[in-house]
Protein backbone atom coordinates (compact mmCIF):
# COMPACT_ATOMS: atom_id res chain seq x y z
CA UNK A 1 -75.51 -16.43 -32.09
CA UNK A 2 -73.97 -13.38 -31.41
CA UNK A 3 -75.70 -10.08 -32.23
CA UNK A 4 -74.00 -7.13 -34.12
CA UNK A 5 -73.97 -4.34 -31.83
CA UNK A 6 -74.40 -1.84 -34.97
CA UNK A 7 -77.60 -4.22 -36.43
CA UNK A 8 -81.04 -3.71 -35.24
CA UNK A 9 -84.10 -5.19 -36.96
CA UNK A 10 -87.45 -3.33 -35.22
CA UNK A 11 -90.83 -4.38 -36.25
CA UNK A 12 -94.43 -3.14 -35.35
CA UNK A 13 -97.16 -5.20 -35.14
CA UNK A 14 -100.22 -2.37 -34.51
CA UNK A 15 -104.12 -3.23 -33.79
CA UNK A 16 -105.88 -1.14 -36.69
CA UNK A 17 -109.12 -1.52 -35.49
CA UNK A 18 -111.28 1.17 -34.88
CA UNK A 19 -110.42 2.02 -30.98
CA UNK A 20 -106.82 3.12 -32.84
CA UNK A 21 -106.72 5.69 -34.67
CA UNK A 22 -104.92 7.90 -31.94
CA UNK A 23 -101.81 5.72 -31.56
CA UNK A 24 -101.88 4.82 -35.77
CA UNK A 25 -101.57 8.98 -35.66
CA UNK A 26 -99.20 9.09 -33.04
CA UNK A 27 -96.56 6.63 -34.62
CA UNK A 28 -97.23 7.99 -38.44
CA UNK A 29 -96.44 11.88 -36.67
CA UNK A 30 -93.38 10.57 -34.88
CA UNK A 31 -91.92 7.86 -36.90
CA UNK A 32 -88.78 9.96 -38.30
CA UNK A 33 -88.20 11.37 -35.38
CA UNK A 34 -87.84 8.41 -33.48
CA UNK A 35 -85.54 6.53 -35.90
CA UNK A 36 -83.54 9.67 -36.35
CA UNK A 37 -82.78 9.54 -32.72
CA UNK A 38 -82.64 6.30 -31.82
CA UNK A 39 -79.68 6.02 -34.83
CA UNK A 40 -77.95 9.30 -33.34
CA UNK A 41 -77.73 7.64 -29.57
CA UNK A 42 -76.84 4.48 -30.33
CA UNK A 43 -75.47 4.78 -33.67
CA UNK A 44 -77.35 1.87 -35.41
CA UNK A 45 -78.77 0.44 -38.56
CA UNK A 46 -81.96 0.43 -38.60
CA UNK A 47 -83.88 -1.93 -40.93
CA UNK A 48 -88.28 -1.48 -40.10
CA UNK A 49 -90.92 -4.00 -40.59
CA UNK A 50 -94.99 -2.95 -40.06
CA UNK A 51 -97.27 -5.74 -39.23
CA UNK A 52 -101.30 -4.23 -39.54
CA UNK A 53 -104.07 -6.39 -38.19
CA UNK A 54 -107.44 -6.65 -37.07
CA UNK A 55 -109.46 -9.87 -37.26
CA UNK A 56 -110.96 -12.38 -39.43
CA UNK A 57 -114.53 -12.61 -41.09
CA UNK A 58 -116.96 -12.33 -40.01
CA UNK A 59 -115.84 -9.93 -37.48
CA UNK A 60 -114.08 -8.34 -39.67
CA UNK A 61 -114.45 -8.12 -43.62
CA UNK A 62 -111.10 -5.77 -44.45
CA UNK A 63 -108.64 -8.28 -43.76
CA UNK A 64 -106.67 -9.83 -40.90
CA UNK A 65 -102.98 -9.04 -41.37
CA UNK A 66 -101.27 -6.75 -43.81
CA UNK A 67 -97.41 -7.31 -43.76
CA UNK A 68 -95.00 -4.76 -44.91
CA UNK A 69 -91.80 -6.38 -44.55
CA UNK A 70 -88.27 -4.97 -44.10
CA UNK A 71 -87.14 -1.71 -45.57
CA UNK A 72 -83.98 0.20 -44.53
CA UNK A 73 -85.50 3.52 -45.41
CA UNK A 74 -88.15 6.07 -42.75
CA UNK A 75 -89.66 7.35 -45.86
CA UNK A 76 -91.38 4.23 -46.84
CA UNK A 77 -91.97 3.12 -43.27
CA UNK A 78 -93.76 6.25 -42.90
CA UNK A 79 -95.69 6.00 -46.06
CA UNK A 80 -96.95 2.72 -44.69
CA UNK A 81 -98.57 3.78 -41.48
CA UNK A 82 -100.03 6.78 -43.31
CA UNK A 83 -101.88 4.26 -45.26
CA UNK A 84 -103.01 2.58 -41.79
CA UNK A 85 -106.58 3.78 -41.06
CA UNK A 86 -108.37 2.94 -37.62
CA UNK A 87 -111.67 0.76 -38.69
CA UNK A 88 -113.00 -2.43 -38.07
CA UNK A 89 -113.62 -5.24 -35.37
CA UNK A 90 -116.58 -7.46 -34.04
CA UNK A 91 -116.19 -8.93 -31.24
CA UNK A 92 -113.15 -7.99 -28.45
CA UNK A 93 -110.87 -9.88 -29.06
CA UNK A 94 -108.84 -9.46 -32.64
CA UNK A 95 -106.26 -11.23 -34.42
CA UNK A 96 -103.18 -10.99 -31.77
CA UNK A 97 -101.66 -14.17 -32.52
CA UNK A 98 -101.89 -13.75 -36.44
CA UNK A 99 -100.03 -10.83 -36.23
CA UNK A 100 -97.39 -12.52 -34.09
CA UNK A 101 -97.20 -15.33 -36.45
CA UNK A 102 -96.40 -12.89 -39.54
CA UNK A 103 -93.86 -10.75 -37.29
CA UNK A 104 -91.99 -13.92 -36.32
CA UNK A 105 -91.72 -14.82 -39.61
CA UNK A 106 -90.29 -12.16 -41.25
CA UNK A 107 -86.83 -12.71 -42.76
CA UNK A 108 -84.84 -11.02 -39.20
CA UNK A 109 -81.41 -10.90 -39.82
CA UNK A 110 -79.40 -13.60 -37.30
CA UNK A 111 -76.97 -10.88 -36.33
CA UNK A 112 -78.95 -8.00 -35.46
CA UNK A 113 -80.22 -7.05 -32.30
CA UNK A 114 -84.14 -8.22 -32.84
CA UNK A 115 -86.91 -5.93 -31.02
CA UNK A 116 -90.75 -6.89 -32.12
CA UNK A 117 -93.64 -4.13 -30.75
CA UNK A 118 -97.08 -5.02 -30.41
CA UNK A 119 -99.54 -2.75 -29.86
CA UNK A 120 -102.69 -3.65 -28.96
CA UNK A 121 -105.83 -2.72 -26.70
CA UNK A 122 -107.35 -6.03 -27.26
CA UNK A 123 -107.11 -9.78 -26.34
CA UNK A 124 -106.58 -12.27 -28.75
CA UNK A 125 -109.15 -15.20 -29.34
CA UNK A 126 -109.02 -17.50 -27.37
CA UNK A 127 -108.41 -16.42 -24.20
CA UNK A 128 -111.88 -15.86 -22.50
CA UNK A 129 -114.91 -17.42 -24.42
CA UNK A 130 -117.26 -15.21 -23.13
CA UNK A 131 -117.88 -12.49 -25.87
CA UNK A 132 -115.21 -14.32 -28.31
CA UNK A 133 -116.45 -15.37 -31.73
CA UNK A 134 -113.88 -17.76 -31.71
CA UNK A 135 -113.17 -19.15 -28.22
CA UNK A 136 -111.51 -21.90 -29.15
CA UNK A 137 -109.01 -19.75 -30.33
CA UNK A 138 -107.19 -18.59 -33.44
CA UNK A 139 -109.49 -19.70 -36.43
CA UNK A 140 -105.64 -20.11 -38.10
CA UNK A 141 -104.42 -22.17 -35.70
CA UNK A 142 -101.91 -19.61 -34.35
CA UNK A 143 -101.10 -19.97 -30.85
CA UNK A 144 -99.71 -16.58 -29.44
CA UNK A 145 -97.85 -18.20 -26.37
CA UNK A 146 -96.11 -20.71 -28.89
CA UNK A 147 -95.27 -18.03 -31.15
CA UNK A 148 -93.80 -16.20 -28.11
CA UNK A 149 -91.35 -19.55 -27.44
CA UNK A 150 -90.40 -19.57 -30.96
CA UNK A 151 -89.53 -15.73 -30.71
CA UNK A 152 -86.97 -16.33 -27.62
CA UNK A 153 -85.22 -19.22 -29.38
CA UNK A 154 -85.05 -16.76 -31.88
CA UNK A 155 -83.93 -14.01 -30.03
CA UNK A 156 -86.31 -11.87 -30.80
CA UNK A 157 -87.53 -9.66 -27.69
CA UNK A 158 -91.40 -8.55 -27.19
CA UNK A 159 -92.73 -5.45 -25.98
CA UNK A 160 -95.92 -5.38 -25.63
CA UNK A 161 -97.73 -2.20 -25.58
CA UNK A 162 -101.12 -2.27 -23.71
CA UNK A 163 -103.96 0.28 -24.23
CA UNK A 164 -105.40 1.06 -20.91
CA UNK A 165 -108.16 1.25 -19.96
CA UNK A 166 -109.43 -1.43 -22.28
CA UNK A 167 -106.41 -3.58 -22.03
CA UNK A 168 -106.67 -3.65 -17.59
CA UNK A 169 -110.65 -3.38 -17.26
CA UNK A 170 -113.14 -4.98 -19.69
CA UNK A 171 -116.25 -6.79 -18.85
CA UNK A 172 -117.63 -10.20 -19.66
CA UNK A 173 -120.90 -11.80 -17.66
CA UNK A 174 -121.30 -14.07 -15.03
CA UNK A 175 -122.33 -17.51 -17.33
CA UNK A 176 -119.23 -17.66 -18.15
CA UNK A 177 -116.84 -16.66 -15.37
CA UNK A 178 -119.43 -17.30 -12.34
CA UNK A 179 -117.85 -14.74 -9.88
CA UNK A 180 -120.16 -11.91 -8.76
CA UNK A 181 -123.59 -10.64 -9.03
CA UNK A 182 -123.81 -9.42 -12.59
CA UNK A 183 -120.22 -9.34 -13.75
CA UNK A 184 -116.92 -9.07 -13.23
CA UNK A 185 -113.78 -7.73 -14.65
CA UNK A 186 -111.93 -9.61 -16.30
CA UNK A 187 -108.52 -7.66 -17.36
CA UNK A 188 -105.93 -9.22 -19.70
CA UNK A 189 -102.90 -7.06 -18.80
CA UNK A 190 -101.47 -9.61 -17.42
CA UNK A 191 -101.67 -11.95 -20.40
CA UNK A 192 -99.46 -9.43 -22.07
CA UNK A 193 -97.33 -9.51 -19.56
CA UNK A 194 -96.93 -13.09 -19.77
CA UNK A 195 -96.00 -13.44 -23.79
CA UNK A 196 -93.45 -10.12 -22.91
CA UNK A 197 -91.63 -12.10 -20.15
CA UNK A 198 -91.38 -15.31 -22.22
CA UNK A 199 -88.96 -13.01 -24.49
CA UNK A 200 -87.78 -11.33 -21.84
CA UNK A 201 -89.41 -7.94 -23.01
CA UNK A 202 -91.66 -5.46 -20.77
CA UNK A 203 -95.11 -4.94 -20.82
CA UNK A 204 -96.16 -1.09 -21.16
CA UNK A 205 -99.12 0.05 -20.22
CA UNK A 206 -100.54 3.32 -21.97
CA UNK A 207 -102.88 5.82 -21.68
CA UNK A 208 -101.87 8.45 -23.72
CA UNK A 209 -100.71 7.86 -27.28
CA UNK A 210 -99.12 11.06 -27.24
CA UNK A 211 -96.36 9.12 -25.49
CA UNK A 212 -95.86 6.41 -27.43
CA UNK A 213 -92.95 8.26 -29.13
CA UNK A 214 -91.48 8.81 -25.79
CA UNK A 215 -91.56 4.66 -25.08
CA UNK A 216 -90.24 2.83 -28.44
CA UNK A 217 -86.99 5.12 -28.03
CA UNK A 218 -87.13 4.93 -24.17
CA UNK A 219 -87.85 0.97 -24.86
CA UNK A 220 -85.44 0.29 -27.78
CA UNK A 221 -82.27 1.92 -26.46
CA UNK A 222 -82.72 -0.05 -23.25
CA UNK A 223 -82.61 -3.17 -25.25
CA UNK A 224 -79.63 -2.01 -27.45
CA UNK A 225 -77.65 -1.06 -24.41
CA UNK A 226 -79.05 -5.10 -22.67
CA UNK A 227 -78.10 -6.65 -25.55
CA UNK A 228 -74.49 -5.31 -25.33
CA UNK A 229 -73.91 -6.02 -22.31
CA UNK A 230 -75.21 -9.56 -22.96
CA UNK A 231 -73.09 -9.62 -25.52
CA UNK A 232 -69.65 -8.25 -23.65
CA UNK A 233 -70.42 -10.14 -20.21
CA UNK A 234 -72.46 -13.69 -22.03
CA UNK A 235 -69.36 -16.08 -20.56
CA UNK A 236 -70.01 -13.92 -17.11
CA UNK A 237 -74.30 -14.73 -17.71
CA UNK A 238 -73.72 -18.04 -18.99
CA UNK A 239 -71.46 -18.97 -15.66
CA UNK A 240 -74.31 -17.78 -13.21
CA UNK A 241 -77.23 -19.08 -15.62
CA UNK A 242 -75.35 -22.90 -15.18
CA UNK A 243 -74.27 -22.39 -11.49
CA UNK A 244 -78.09 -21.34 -10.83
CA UNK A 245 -79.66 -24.32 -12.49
CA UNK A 246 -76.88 -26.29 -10.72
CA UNK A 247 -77.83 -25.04 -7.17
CA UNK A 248 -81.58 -25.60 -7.99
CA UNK A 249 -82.25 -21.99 -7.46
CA UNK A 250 -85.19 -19.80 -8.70
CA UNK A 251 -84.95 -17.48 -11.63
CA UNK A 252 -85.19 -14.51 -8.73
CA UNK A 253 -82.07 -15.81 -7.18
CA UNK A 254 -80.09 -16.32 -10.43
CA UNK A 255 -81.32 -12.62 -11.07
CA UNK A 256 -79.52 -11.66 -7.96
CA UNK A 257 -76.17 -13.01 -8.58
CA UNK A 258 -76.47 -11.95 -11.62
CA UNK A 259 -77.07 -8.65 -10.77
CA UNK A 260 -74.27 -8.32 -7.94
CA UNK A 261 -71.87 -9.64 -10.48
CA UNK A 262 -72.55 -6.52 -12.40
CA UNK A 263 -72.70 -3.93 -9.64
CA UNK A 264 -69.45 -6.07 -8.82
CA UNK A 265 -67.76 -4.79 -12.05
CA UNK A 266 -69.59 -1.64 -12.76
CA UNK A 267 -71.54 -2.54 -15.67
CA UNK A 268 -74.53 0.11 -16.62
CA UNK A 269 -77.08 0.57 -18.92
CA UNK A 270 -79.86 2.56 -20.30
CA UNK A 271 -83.04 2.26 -18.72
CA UNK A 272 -86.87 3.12 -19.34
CA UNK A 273 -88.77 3.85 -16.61
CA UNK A 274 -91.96 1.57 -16.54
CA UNK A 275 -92.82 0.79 -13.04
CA UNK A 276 -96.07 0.68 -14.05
CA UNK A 277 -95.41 -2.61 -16.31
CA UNK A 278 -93.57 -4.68 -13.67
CA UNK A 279 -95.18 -8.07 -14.28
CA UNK A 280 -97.42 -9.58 -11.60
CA UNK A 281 -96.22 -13.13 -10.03
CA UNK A 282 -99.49 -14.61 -11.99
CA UNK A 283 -97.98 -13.42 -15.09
CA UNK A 284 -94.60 -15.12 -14.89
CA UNK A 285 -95.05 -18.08 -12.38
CA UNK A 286 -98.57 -19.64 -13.65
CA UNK A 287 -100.13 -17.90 -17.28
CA UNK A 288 -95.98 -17.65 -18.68
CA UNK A 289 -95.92 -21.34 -17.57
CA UNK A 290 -99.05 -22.44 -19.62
CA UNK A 291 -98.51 -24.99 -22.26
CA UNK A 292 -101.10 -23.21 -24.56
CA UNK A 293 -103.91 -20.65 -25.20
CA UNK A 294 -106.23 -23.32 -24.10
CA UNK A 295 -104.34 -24.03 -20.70
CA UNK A 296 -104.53 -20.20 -20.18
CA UNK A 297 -107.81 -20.09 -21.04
CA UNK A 298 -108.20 -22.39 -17.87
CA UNK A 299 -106.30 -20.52 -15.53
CA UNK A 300 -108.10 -17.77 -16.02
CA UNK A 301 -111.35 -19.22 -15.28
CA UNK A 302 -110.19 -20.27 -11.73
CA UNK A 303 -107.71 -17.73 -11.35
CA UNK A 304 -109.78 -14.24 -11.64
CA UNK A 305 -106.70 -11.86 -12.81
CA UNK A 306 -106.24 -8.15 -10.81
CA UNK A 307 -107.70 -5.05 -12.08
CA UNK A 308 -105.57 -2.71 -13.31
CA UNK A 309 -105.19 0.56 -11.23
CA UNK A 310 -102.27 2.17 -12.56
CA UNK A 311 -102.75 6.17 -12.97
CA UNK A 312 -102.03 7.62 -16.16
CA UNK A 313 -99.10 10.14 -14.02
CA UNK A 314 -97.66 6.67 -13.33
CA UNK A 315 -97.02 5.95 -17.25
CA UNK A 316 -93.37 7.72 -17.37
CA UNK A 317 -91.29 6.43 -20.12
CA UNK A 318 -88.60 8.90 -19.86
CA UNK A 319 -85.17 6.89 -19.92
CA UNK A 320 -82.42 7.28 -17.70
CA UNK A 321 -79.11 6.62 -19.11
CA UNK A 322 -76.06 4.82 -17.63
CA UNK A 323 -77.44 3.13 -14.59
CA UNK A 324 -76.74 0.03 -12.72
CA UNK A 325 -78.47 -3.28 -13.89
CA UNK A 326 -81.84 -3.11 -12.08
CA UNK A 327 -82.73 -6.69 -10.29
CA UNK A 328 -85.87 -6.76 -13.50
CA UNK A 329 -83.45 -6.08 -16.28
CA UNK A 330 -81.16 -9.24 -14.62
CA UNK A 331 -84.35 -11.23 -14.24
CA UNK A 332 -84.87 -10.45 -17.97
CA UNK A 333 -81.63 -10.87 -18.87
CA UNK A 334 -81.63 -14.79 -17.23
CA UNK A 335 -84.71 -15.52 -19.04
CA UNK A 336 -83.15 -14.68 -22.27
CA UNK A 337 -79.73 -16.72 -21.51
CA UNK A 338 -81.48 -19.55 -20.55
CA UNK A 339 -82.58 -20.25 -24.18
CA UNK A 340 -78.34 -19.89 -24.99
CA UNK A 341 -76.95 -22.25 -27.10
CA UNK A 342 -74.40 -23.47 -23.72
CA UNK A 343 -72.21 -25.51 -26.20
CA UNK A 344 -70.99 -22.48 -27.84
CA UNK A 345 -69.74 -20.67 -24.86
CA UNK A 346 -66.47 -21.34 -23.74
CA UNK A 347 -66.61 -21.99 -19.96
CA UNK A 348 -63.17 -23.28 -19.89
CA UNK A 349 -61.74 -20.85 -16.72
CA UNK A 350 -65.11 -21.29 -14.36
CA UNK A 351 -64.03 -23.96 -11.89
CA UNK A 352 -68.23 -24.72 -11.15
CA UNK A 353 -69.16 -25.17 -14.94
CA UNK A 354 -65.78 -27.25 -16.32
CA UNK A 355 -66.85 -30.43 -17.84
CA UNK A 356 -65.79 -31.92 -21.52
CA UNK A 357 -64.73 -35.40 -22.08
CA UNK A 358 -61.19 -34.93 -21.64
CA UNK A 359 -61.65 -33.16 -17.85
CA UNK A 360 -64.20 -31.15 -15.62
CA UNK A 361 -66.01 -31.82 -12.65
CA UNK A 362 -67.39 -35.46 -12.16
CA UNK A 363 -71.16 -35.99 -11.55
CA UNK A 364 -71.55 -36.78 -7.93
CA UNK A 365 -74.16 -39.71 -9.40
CA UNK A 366 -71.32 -40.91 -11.55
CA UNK A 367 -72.24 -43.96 -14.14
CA UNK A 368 -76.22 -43.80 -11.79
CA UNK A 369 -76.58 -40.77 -13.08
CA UNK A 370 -80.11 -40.59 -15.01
CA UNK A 371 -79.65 -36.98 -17.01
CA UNK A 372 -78.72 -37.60 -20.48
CA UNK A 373 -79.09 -34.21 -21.70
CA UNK A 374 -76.44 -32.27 -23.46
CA UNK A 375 -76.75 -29.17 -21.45
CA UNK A 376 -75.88 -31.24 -18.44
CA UNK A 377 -73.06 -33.79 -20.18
CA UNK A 378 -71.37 -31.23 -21.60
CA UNK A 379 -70.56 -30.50 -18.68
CA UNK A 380 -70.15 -33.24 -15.91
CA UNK A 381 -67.60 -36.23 -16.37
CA UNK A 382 -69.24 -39.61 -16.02
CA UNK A 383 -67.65 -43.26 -15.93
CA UNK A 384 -69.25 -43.90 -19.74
CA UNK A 385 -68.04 -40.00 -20.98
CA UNK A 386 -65.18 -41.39 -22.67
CA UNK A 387 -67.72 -43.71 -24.58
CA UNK A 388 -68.28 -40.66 -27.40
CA UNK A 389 -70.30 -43.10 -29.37
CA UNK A 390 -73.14 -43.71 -27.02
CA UNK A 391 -76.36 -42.57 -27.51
CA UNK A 392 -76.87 -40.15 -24.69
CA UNK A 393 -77.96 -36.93 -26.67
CA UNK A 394 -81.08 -35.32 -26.66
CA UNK A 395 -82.51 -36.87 -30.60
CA UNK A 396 -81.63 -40.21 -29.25
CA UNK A 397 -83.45 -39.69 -25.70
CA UNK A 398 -86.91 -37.94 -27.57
CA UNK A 399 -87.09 -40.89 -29.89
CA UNK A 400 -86.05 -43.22 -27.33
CA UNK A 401 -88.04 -44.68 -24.04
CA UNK A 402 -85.27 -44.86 -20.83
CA UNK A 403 -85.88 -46.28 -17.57
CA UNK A 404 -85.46 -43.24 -14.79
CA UNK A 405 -82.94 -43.92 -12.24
CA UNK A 406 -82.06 -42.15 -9.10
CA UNK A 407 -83.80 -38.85 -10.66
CA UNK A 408 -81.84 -35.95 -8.79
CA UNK A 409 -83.69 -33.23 -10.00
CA UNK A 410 -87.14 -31.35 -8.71
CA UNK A 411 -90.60 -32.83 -10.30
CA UNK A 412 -91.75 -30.45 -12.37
CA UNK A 413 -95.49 -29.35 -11.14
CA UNK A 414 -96.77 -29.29 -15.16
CA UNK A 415 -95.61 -32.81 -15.68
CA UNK A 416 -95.89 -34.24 -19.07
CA UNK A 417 -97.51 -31.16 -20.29
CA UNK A 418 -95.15 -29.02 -19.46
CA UNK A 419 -93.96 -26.75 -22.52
CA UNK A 420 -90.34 -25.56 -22.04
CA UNK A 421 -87.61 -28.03 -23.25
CA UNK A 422 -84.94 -26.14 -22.59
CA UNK A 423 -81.59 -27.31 -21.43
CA UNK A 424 -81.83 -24.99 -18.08
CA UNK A 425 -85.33 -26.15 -17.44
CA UNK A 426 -84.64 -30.11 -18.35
CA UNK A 427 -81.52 -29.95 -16.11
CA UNK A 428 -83.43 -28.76 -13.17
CA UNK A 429 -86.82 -30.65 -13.64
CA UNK A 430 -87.61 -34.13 -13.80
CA UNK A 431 -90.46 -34.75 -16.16
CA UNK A 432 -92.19 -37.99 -16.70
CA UNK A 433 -91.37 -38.03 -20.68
CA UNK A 434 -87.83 -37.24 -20.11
């Protein structure tokens, strides 16, 4: 749906355990001021949600979320996070994918731009089981990387804000990761980067809380000015999004059409500098791929994540307005469109994406073709097409068992397991469910 360009909803979901208190201070001191420019530059209403956690009992006897849900007023946001204190925690890890759960489920509005930040300088269970109290994972059942699928469909985008040095360096012994002498390091920057890119957020990386200010406006009016332009240009994304998943391309290559088809017609935007948060290839081509927290929790046993060496100089938020679409804002922008509803956009005028049941451009499988999704029907004339009544949609194909035939597209490497059923992913991968 589209996304009123004068609507924001903005919700914090902030670690108030006691390695906090600086960044609690920071956003309680800076909370009008923020708002009061972020509504002068982009002229916006604002509506705030606060999401507190910490972690559940025993390692923590306080509580493990507190929800303050949407108000349209500073004053009581404010009032809220002056009621935040910094106390609290066992163990390392804390109750990350509880607070995601209650920020997702906050009543967003469906036409507002959608921006959730997490701040956090711990892991959430789960993820290592060295030092965890609950290794398995969320003692809830939450699973933060689902939650992070349900926030794109949403269209809801996730920054996540990542206290370092805890966040890129802490320690956990040999029994349980055997690498090393003693111990290793055993950073989980990069699983934040992984839950940020699933939205198509950023990643931020901080050292000094007295410029967190400086990043939720820097942050925020980059994503007002992305989600405009995804709003003006979506036939323009949609077109390249389809073509890409047609040619078989990767995301990086879909990023740089994209991006040339903006340079092309001069689009700009606003953006925050954060070369520091530029996510790894781990982060988006294996932990973003995991089916679950317990998948992750696999790769990162054989796969021993890089340390964090980013210099606090490096953490420069400052924004930079009215520049060309960078080739990681495209990137981010294609991960966002590929969760598009491509039924609602009229593609009527793009000779490469025509296909209806009255005209378009015939499958070159014709009546062999296998692919029975809607994404790809829509789109594609086949011999049975004018056949409305046949069961070819994607209900009757999940509850359903066909025979594969003459499977054009590229195995998927996660197979059955694999997590992501969307229509760009189904139309490029074969999986052995589908």
């Amino acid at each position: 749906m589209a996304t009123n360009n004068s609507n924001l909803d903005l919700v914090f979901a902030m670690d108030c355990t006691g390695s906090m208190g600086s960044y609690i201070k920071s956003a309680t001191d800076n909370i009008r001021m923020i708002i009061d420019e972020i509504i002068a530059k982009e002229k916006v209403t604002i509506r705030l949600a606060l999401v507190e956690y910490r972690d559940h009992p025993p390692q923590d006897s306080t509580f493990v979320t507190r929800v303050h849900s949407f108000t349209n007023t500073v004053t009581e946001m404010k009032g809220w996070l002056e009621q935040c204190s910094a106390q609290g925690g066992g163990d390392g890890p804390e109750a990350v994918a509880d607070a995601l759960h209650e920020a997702f489920s906050l009543p967003w509005r469906s036409d507002a731009a959608k921006i959730c930040i997490l701040i956090s300088d711990a892991p959430p269970h789960g993820l290592v089981a060295a030092g965890d109290g609950f290794p398995s994972g969320c003692p809830a059942g939450h699973d933060s990387l689902n939650i992070a699928r349900k926030m794109v469909e949403k269209n809801i985008t996730l920054y996540t804000v990542g206290v370092e040095p805890p966040i890129g360096n802490l320690f956990y012994r040999m029994k349980t990761i055997p690498i090393g002498i003693f111990s290793i390091v055993v950073p989980y920057r990069e699983f934040f980067m992984a839950i940020a890119h699933i939205t198509g957020g950023q990643y931020v990386p901080m050292a000094d809380a007295n410029k967190l200010a400086q990043m939720i406006i820097g942050g925020v009016r980059e994503e007002i000015s992305l989600d405009r332009v995804m709003n003006s240009s979506k036939r323009d994304i949609a077109r390249e999004v389809h073509k890409a998943a047609r040619d078989g391309v990767d995301d990086n290559e879909a990023a740089k059409r994209l991006q040339k088809i903006f340079s092309e017609k001069n689009v700009v935007v606003n953006r925050m500098r954060n070369e520091a948060g530029t996510p790894s290839k781990a982060a988006e081509e294996c932990y973003a791929k995991c089916t679950d927290m317990s998948d992750i929790q696999q790769q990162y046993q054989q796969l021993i994540p890089t340390v964090s060496h980013t210099k606090a100089a490096e953490m420069d938020y400052k924004l930079e307005e009215n520049k060309p679409v960078s080739f990681e804002q495209a990137k981010r922008i294609v991960q966002k469109a590929k969760n598009w509803d491509y039924s609602s956009i009229d593609l009527s005028d793009d000779k490469t994406s025509i296909g209806s049941s009255t005209g378009g451009t015939p499958c070159k499988h014709g009546a062999r073709c296998h692919d029975r999704s809607d994404y790809h029907r829509a789109r594609f004339l086949h011999p049975e097409s004018s056949t409305t009544t046949r069961n070819s949609g994607q209900h009757h194909r999940a509850k359903y068992s066909h025979a594969d035939i003459n499977d054009h597209r590229i195995p998927c490497k996660h197979g059955s397991s694999c997590y992501d059923k969307s229509d760009y992913h189904r139309h490029k991968y074969s999986h052995p469910s589908s």
